[in-house]
Protein backbone atom coordinates (compact mmCIF):
# COMPACT_ATOMS: atom_id res chain seq x y z
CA UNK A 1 -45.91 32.06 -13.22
CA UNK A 2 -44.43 29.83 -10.59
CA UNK A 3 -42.92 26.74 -12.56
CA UNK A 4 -42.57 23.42 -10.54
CA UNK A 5 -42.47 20.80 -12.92
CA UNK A 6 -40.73 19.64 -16.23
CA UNK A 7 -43.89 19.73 -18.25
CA UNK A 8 -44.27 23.58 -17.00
CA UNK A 9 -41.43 24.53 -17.98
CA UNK A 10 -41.50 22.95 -21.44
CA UNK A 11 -44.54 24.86 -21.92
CA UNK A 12 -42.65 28.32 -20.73
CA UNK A 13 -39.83 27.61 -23.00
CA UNK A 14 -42.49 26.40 -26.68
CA UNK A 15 -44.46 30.55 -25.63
CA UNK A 16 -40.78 31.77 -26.05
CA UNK A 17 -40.77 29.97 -29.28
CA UNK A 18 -43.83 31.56 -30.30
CA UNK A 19 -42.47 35.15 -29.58
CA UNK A 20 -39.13 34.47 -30.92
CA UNK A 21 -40.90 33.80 -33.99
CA UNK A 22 -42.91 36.69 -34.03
CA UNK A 23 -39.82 38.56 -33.06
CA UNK A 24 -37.16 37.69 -36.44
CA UNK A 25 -40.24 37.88 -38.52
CA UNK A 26 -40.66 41.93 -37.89
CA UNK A 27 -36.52 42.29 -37.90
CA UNK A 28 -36.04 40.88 -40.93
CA UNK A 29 -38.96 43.43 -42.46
CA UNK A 30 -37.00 46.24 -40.76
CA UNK A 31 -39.65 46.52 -38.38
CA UNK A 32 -39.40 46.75 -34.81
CA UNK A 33 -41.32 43.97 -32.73
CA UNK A 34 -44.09 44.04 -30.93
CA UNK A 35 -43.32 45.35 -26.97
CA UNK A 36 -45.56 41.86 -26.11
CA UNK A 37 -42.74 40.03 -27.44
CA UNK A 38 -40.08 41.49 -25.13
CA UNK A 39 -42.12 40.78 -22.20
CA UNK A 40 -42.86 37.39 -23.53
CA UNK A 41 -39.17 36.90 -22.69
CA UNK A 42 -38.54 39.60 -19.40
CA UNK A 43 -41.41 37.49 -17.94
CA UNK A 44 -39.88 33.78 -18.78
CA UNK A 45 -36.47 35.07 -17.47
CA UNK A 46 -38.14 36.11 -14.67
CA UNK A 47 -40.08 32.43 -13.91
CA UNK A 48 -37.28 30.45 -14.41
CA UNK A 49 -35.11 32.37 -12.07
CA UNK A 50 -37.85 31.84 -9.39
CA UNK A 51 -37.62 28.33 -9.91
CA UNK A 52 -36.34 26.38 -6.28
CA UNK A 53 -32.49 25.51 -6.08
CA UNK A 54 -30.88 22.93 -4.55
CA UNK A 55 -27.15 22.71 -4.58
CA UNK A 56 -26.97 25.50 -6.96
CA UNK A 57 -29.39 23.04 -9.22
CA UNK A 58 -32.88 24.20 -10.05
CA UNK A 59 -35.34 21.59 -9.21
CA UNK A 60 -38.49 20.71 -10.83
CA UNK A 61 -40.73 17.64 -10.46
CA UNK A 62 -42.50 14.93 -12.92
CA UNK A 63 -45.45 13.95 -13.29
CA UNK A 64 -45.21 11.45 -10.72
CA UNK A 65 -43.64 13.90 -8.44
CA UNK A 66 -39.83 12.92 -8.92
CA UNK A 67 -36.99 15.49 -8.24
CA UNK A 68 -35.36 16.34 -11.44
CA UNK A 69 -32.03 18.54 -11.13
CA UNK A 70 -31.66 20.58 -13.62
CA UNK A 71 -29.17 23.29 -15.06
CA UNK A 72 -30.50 26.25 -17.07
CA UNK A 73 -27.64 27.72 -17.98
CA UNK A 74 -28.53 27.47 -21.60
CA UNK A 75 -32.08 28.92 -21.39
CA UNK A 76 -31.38 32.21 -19.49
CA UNK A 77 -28.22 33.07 -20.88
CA UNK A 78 -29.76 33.12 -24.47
CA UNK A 79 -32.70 34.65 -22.95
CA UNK A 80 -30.55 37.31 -21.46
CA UNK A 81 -28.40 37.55 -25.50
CA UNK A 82 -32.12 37.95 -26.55
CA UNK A 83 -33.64 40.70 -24.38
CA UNK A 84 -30.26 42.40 -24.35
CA UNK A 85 -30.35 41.97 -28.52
CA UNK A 86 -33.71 43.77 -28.52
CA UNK A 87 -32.88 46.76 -26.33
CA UNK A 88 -29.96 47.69 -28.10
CA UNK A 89 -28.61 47.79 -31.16
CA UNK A 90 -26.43 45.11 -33.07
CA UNK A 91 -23.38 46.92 -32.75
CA UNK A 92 -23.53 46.87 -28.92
CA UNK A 93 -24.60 43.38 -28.96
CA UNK A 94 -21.39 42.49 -30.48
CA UNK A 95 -19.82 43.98 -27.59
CA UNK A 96 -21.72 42.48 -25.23
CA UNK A 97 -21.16 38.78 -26.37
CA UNK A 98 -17.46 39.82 -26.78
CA UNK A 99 -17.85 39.71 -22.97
CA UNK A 100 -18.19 36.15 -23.12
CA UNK A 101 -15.59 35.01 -25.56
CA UNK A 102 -11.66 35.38 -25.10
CA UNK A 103 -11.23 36.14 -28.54
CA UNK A 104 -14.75 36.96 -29.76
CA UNK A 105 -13.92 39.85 -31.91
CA UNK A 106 -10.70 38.78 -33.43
CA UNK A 107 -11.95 35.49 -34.38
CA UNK A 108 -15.22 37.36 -35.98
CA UNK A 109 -13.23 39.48 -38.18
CA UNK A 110 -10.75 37.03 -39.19
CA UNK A 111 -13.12 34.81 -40.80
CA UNK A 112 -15.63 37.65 -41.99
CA UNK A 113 -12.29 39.19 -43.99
CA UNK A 114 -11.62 34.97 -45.40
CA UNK A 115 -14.75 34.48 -46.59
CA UNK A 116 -16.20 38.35 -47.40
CA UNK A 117 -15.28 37.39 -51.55
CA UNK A 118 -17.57 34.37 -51.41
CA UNK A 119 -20.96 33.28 -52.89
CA UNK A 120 -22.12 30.15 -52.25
CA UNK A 121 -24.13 27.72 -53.83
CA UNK A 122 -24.85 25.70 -51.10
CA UNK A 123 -25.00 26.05 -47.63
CA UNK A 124 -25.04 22.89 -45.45
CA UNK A 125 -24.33 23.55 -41.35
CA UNK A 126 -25.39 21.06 -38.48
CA UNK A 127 -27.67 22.35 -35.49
CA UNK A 128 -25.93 22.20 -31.72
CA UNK A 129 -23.11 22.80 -30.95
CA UNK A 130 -22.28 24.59 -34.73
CA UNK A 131 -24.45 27.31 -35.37
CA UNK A 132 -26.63 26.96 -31.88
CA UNK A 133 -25.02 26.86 -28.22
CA UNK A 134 -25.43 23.37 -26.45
CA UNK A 135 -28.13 22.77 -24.06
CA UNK A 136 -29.03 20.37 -21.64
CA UNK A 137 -32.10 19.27 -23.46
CA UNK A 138 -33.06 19.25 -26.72
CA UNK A 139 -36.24 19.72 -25.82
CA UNK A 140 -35.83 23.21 -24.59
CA UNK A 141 -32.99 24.45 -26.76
CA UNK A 142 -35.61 26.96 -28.37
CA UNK A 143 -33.62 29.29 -30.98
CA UNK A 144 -32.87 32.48 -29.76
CA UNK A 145 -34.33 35.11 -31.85
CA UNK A 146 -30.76 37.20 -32.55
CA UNK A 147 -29.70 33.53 -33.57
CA UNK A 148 -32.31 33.20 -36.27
CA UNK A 149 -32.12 36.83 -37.59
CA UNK A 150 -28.44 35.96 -38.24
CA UNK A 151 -28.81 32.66 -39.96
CA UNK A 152 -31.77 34.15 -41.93
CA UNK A 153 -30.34 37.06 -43.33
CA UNK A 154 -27.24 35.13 -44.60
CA UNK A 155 -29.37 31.99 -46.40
CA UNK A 156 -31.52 34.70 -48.10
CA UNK A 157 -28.18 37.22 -49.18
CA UNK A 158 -25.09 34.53 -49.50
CA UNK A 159 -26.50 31.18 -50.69
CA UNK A 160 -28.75 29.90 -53.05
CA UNK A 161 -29.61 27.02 -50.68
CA UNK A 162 -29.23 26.67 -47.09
CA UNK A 163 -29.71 24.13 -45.49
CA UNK A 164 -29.78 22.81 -41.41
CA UNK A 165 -28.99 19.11 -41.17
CA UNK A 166 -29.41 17.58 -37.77
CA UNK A 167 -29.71 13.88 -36.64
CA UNK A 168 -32.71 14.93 -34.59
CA UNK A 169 -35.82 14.05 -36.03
CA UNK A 170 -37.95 16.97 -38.17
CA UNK A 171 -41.00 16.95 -35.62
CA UNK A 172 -42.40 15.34 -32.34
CA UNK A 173 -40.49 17.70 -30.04
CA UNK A 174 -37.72 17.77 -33.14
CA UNK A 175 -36.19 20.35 -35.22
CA UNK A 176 -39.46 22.43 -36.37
CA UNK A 177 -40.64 22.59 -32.39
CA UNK A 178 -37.59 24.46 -31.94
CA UNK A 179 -36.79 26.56 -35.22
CA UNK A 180 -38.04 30.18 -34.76
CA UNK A 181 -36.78 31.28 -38.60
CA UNK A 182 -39.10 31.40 -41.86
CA UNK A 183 -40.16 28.46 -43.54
CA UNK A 184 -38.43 29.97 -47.21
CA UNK A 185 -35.22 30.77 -45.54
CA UNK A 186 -33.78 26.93 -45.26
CA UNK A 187 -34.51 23.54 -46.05
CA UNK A 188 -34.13 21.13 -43.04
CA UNK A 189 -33.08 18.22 -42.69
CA UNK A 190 -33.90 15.68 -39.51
CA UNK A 191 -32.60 12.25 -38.60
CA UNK A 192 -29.06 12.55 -40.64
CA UNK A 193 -31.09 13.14 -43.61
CA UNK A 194 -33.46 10.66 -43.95
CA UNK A 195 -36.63 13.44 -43.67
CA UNK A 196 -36.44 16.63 -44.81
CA UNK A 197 -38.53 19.14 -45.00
CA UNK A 198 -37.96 22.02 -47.94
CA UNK A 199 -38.52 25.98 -48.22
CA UNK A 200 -42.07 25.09 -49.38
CA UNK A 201 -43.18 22.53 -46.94
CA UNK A 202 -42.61 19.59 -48.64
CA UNK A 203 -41.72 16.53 -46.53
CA UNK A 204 -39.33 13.84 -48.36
CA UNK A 205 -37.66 10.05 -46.84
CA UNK A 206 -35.55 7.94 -47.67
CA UNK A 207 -37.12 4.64 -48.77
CA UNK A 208 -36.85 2.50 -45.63
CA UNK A 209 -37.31 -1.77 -45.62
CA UNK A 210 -40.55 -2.91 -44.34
CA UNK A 211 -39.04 -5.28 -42.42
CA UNK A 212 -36.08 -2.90 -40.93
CA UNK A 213 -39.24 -0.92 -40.22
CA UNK A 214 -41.15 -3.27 -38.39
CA UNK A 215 -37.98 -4.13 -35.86
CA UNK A 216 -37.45 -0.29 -35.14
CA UNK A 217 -41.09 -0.02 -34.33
CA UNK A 218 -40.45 -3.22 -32.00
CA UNK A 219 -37.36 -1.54 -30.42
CA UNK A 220 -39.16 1.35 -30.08
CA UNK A 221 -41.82 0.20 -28.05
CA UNK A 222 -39.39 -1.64 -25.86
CA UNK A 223 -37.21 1.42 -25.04
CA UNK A 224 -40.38 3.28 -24.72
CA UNK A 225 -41.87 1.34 -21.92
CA UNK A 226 -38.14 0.93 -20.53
CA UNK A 227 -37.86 4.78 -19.64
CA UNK A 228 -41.46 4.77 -17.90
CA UNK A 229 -40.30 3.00 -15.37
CA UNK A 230 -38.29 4.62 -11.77
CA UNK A 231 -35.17 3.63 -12.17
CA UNK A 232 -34.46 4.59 -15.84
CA UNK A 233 -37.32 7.45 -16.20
CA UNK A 234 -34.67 10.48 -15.84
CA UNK A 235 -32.69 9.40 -19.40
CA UNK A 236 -36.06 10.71 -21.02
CA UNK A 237 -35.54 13.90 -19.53
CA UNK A 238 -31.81 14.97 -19.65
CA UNK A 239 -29.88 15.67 -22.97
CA UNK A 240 -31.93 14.75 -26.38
CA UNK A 241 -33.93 12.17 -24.23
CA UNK A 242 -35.58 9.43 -25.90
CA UNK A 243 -36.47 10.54 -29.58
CA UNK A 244 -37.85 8.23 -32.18
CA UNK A 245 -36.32 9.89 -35.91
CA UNK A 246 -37.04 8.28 -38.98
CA UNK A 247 -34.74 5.38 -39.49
CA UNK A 248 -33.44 5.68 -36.06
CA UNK A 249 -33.59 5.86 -32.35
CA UNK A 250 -31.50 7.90 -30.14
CA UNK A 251 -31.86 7.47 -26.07
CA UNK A 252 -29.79 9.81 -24.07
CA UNK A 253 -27.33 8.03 -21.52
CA UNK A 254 -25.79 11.64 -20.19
CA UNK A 255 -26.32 15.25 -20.60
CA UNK A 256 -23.31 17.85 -21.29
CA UNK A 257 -23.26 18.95 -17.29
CA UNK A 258 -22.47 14.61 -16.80
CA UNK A 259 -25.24 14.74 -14.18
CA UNK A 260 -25.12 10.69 -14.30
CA UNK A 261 -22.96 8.88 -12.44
CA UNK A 262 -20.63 6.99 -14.20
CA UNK A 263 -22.06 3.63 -13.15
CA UNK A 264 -25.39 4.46 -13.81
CA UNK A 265 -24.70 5.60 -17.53
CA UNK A 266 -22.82 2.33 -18.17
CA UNK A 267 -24.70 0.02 -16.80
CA UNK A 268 -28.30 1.98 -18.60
CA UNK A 269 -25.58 1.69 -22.03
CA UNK A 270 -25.43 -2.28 -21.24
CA UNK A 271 -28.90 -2.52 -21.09
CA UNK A 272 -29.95 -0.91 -24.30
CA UNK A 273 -27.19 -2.61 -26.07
CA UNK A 274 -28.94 -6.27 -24.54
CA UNK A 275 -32.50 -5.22 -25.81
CA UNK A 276 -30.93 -4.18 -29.04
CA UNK A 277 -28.96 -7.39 -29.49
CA UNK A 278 -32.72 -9.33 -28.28
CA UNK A 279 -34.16 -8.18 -31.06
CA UNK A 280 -31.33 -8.16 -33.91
CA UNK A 281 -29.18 -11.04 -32.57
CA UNK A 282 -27.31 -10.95 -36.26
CA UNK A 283 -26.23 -7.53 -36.18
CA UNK A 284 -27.82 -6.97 -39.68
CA UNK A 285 -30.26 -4.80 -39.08
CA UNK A 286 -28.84 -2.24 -36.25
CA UNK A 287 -25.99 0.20 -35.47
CA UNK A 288 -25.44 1.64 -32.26
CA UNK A 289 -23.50 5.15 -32.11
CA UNK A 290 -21.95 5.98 -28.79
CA UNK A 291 -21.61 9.48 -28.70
CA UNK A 292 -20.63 9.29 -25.01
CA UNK A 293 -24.03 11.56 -24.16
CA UNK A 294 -26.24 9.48 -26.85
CA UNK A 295 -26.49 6.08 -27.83
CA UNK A 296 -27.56 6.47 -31.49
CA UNK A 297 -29.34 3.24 -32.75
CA UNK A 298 -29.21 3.55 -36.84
CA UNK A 299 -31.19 1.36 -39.62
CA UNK A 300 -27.84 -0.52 -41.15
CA UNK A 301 -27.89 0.66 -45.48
CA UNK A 302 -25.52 -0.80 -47.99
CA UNK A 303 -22.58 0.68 -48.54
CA UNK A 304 -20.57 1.31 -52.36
CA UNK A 305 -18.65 -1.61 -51.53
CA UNK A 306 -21.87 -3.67 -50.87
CA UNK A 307 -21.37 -4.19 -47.24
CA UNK A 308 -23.57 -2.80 -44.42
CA UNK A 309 -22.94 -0.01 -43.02
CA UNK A 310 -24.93 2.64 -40.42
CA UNK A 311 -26.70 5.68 -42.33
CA UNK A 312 -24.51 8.91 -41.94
CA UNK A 313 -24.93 12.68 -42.15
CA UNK A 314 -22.51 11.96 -46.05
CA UNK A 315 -25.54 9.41 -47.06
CA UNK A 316 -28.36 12.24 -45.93
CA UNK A 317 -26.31 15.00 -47.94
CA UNK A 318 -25.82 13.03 -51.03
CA UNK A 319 -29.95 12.19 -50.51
CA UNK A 320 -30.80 16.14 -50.28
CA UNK A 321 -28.84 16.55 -53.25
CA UNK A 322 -30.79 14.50 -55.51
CA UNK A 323 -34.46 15.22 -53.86
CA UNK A 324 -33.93 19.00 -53.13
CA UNK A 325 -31.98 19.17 -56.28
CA UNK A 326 -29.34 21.05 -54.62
CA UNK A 327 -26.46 20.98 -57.31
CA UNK A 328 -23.68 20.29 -55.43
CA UNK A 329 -21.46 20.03 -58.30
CA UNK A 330 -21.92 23.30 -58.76
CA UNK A 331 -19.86 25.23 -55.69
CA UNK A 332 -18.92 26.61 -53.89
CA UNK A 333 -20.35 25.09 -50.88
CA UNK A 334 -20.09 25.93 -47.67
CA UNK A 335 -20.01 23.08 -44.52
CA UNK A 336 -20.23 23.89 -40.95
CA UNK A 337 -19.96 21.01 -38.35
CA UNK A 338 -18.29 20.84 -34.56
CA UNK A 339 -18.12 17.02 -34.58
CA UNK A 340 -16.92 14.05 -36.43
CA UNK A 341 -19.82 12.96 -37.53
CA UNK A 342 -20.26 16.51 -39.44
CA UNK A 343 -16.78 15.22 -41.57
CA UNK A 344 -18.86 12.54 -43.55
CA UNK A 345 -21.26 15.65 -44.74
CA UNK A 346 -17.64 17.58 -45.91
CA UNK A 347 -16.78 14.57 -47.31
CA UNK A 348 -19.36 13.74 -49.38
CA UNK A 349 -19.27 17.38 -50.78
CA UNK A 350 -15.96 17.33 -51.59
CA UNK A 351 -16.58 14.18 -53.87
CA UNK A 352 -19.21 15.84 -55.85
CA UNK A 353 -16.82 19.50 -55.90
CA UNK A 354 -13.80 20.17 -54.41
CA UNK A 355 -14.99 24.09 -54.51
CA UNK A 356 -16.09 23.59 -50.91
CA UNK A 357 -15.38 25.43 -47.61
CA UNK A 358 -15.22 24.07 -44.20
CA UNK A 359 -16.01 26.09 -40.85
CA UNK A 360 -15.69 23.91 -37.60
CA UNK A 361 -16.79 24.97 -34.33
CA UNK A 362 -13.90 23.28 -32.25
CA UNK A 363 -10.86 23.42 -29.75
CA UNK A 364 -10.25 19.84 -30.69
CA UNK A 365 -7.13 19.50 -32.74
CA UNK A 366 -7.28 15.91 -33.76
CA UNK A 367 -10.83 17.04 -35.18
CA UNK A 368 -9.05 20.15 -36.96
CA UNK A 369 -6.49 17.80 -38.40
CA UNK A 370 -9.19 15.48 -39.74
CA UNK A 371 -11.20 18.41 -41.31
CA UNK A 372 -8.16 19.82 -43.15
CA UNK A 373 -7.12 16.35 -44.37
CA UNK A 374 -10.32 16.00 -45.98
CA UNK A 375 -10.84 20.12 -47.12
CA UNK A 376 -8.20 22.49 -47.62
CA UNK A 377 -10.10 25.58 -47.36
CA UNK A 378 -11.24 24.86 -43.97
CA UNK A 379 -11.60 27.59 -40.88
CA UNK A 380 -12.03 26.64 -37.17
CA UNK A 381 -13.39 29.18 -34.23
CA UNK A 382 -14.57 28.32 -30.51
CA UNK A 383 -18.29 28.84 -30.57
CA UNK A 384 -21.36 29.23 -32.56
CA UNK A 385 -21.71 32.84 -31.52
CA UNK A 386 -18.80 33.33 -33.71
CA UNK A 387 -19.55 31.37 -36.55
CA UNK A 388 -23.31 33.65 -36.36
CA UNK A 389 -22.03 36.72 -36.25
CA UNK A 390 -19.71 35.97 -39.27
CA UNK A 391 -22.83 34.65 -41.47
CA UNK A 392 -24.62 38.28 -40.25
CA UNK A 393 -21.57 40.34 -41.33
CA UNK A 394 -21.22 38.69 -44.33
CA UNK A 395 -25.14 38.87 -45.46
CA UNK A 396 -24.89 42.54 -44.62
CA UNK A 397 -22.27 43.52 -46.89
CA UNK A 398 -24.36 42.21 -50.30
C-alpha cells in the first residue's frame, strides 16, 4: 500500500509486529514459519521504500496535513536482517551482519568464549540501544524477529530469570506494543521499574502518593495539550515522543538523527522546565532528566539517607527483586546496559551479590571506566547485534 501519513505507517510497522510474532513463535518450535509471514515483511519493505523523499528524507504527513521528515533507517535495515534471517540460515546470517560491523565476529567470539562457563541466576538487560538497535521512534522500533529468537532462546537455556527493564512505560504504545517474544520467556519491566509485568501476566507498581499522583496527572494534561498545538506538535512524533509511564513523564526534545535545530530544542527544554516549575514551584515533587534527546520528568522518592531523590533503574531493580522474587543474592547475575543510567541497575546488584557480570554496549570510555569501577567482571562491545548473537551462541551450547 501507498503510505502517506504517520498514522499509516504506524499501522504498517504494529502488522509487522503481528508477523514477527507469529514468526519466533514457529522458530523456537523448530518449525519453519508460515510463507504469509515473509511476505508480511517483503511487502512492508516494499511500502516504505515507495514512500516520497525529500532531501534524501522520507516524508509523510499528519493528521492535519503537516510535513514530517523522517529517517527509516532503523525500520528497513532490520526489515532487511529479518527477511535475509528467514531465507537463510543462521550461519550465513552471521556473515551477513558481519558486513555491518568492523569487528563483528571477533568481538562475538571473544565474549561467547568469557562467558560460555556461566549460568545465571538472573538476567537483567535494558531495551535500546543494549540488546535492540536505536530508532528514531519508539513508536516504530518493532522487534525484529531474529532479535527475539535470540533473546528467547538464551532466557529459556541460560537464566532462571530474565528480565527487560526499560524506562518506557509497559503499554499505551510502550514496551508490550513492541515486544514480538513469548509472554513466559521474560518478565518486563516499564517506567524504570515502577510496572512490571511477569512471565504469567501479572501486572505489579510501585505504591505511588496520591497527591504526587494528582500533580503528574495535572502535568500531564498540560504537556498533552502543549504538543497539539503547530509549533510544538512534531516533539510528539520524533524520538520516544510524549509518553505518560507510571510515575513519570518523558517528552522528547530531539531524535538520534538531531533533526531539531538547536534553538528550537532549547528553547521547547525551557518551556517544559517553566510548566514543570508552575506546577511544583518547591522542587519536592519533580525531577527532570536531560538525556539530551529526552527530558525525563520523575516522581521525586526518598532516598536511604532520607532525602529526595528521582526514582532510578537501581530503585526499579531492587523493587523486581522483592515482587518477582528474583533472588538476587543468589548469582550470578548478569547486567546489560549502554548508558549511565543502566550503572544504578549494576549497582544495585552488586550490593545484594558481588557474583555479577556486566556487558555494556559502548565506545564511550568514561562510561567503561565507570562500569568497571563499580563491577569487575564487566565486558564492553559496539552494538546490540553483538551482544545478541553472544546470548544465541551461548543458549545453543546447553
Amino acid at each position: 500500500m501507498k503510505i502517506t501519513t504517520f498514522s499509516q505507517f504506524q499501522e504498517l510497522m504494529q502488522n509487522t509486529c503481528i508477523s514477527r510474532r507469529e514468526i519466533v513463535e514457529a522458530i523456537l518450535r523448530e518449525e519453519r514459519p508460515d510463507e504469509k509471514y515473509l511476505m508480511c515483511l517483503l511487502n512492508a519493505r516494499t511500502s516504505l521504500e515507495d514512500i516520497d523523499k525529500e532531501d534524501d528524507k522520507s516524508i509523510l504527513r499528519s493528521d492535519d496535513g503537516k510535513k514530517i521528515y523522517l529517517e527509516l533507517e532503523y525500520e528497513l535495515n532490520e526489515l532487511n536482517k529479518d527477511i535475509y534471517y528467514l531465507q537463510q540460515n543462521e550461519k550465513t546470517f552471521y556473515r551477513y551482519l558481519n558486513g555491518f560491523y568492523e569487528f563483528f565476529e571477533e568481538e562475538v567470539q571473544r565474549l561467547t568464549k568469557e562467558l560460555s562457563h556461566l549460568n545465571f541466576n538472573n538476567f537483567i538487560t535494558d531495551r535500546d540501544g543494549t540488546v535492540n538497535n536505536y530508532c528514531g521512534r519508539y513508536s516504530t522500533s518493532i522487534q525484529s524477529a531474529y532479535n527475539g529468537v535470540f533473546l528467547s532462546r538464551f532466557a529459556y537455556n541460560c537464566a532462571k530469570h530474565s528480565v527487560i527493564l526499560t524506562s518506557a512505560p509497559l503499554e499505551g504504545f510502550g514496551l508490550m506494543d513492541i515486544n514480538v517474544m513469548p509472554q513466559e520467556a521474560f518478565n518486563y519491566a516499564g517506567s524504570k521499574g515502577r510496572e512490571l509485568m511477569n512471565t504469567e501476566g501479572k501486572l505489579f507498581r510501585y505504591p505511588i502518593n496520591p497527591d504526587q499522583q494528582q500533580k503528574l496527572d495535572e502535568l500531564n494534561n498540560v504537556l498533552g495539550e502543549l504538543v497539539k498545538g503547530p509549533r510544538y506538535e512534531i516533539f510528539s512524533r520524533i524520538g520516544s515522543g510524549l509518553q505518560f509511564k507510571f510515575g513519570q513523564t518523558t517528552i522528547a526534545r530531539q531524535d538520534i538523527h538531531n533533526s531539531i535545530p538547536e534553538q528550537e530544542t532549547n528553547e521547547f527544554k525551557q518551556v517544559i522546565e517553566e510548566k514543570v516549575s508552575e506546577i511544583d514551584p518547591d522542587q519536592q515533587i519533580f525531577r527532570i532528566e536531560d538525556t539530551g534527546k529526552d527530558l525525563e520528568i520523575i516522581l521525586t522518592v526518598q532516598s536511604d539517607n532520607k532525602g529526595l531523590k528521582d526514582f532510578d533503574k537501581g530503585d526499579g531493580v531492587l523493587f523486581m527483586n522483592d515482587e518477582l522474587g528474583l533472588g538476587l543474592n543468589k548469582g550470578p547475575n548478569l547486567i546489560c546496559g549502554d548508558t549511565e543510567s543502566d550503572v544504578r541497575m549494576l549497582e544495585a546488584a552488586m550490593k545484594k551479590n558481588s557474583n555479577t557480570y556486566a556487558v555494556f554496549v559502548t565506545t564511550d570510555e568514561e562510561l567503561k571506566k565507570q562500569v568497571s569501577d563499580v563491577c569487575s567482571n564487566s565486558f564492553f562491545v559496539e552494538t546490540p547485534d553483538v551482544l545478541v548473537c553472544v546470548l544465541n551462541n551461548l543458549a545453543k551450547t546447553k
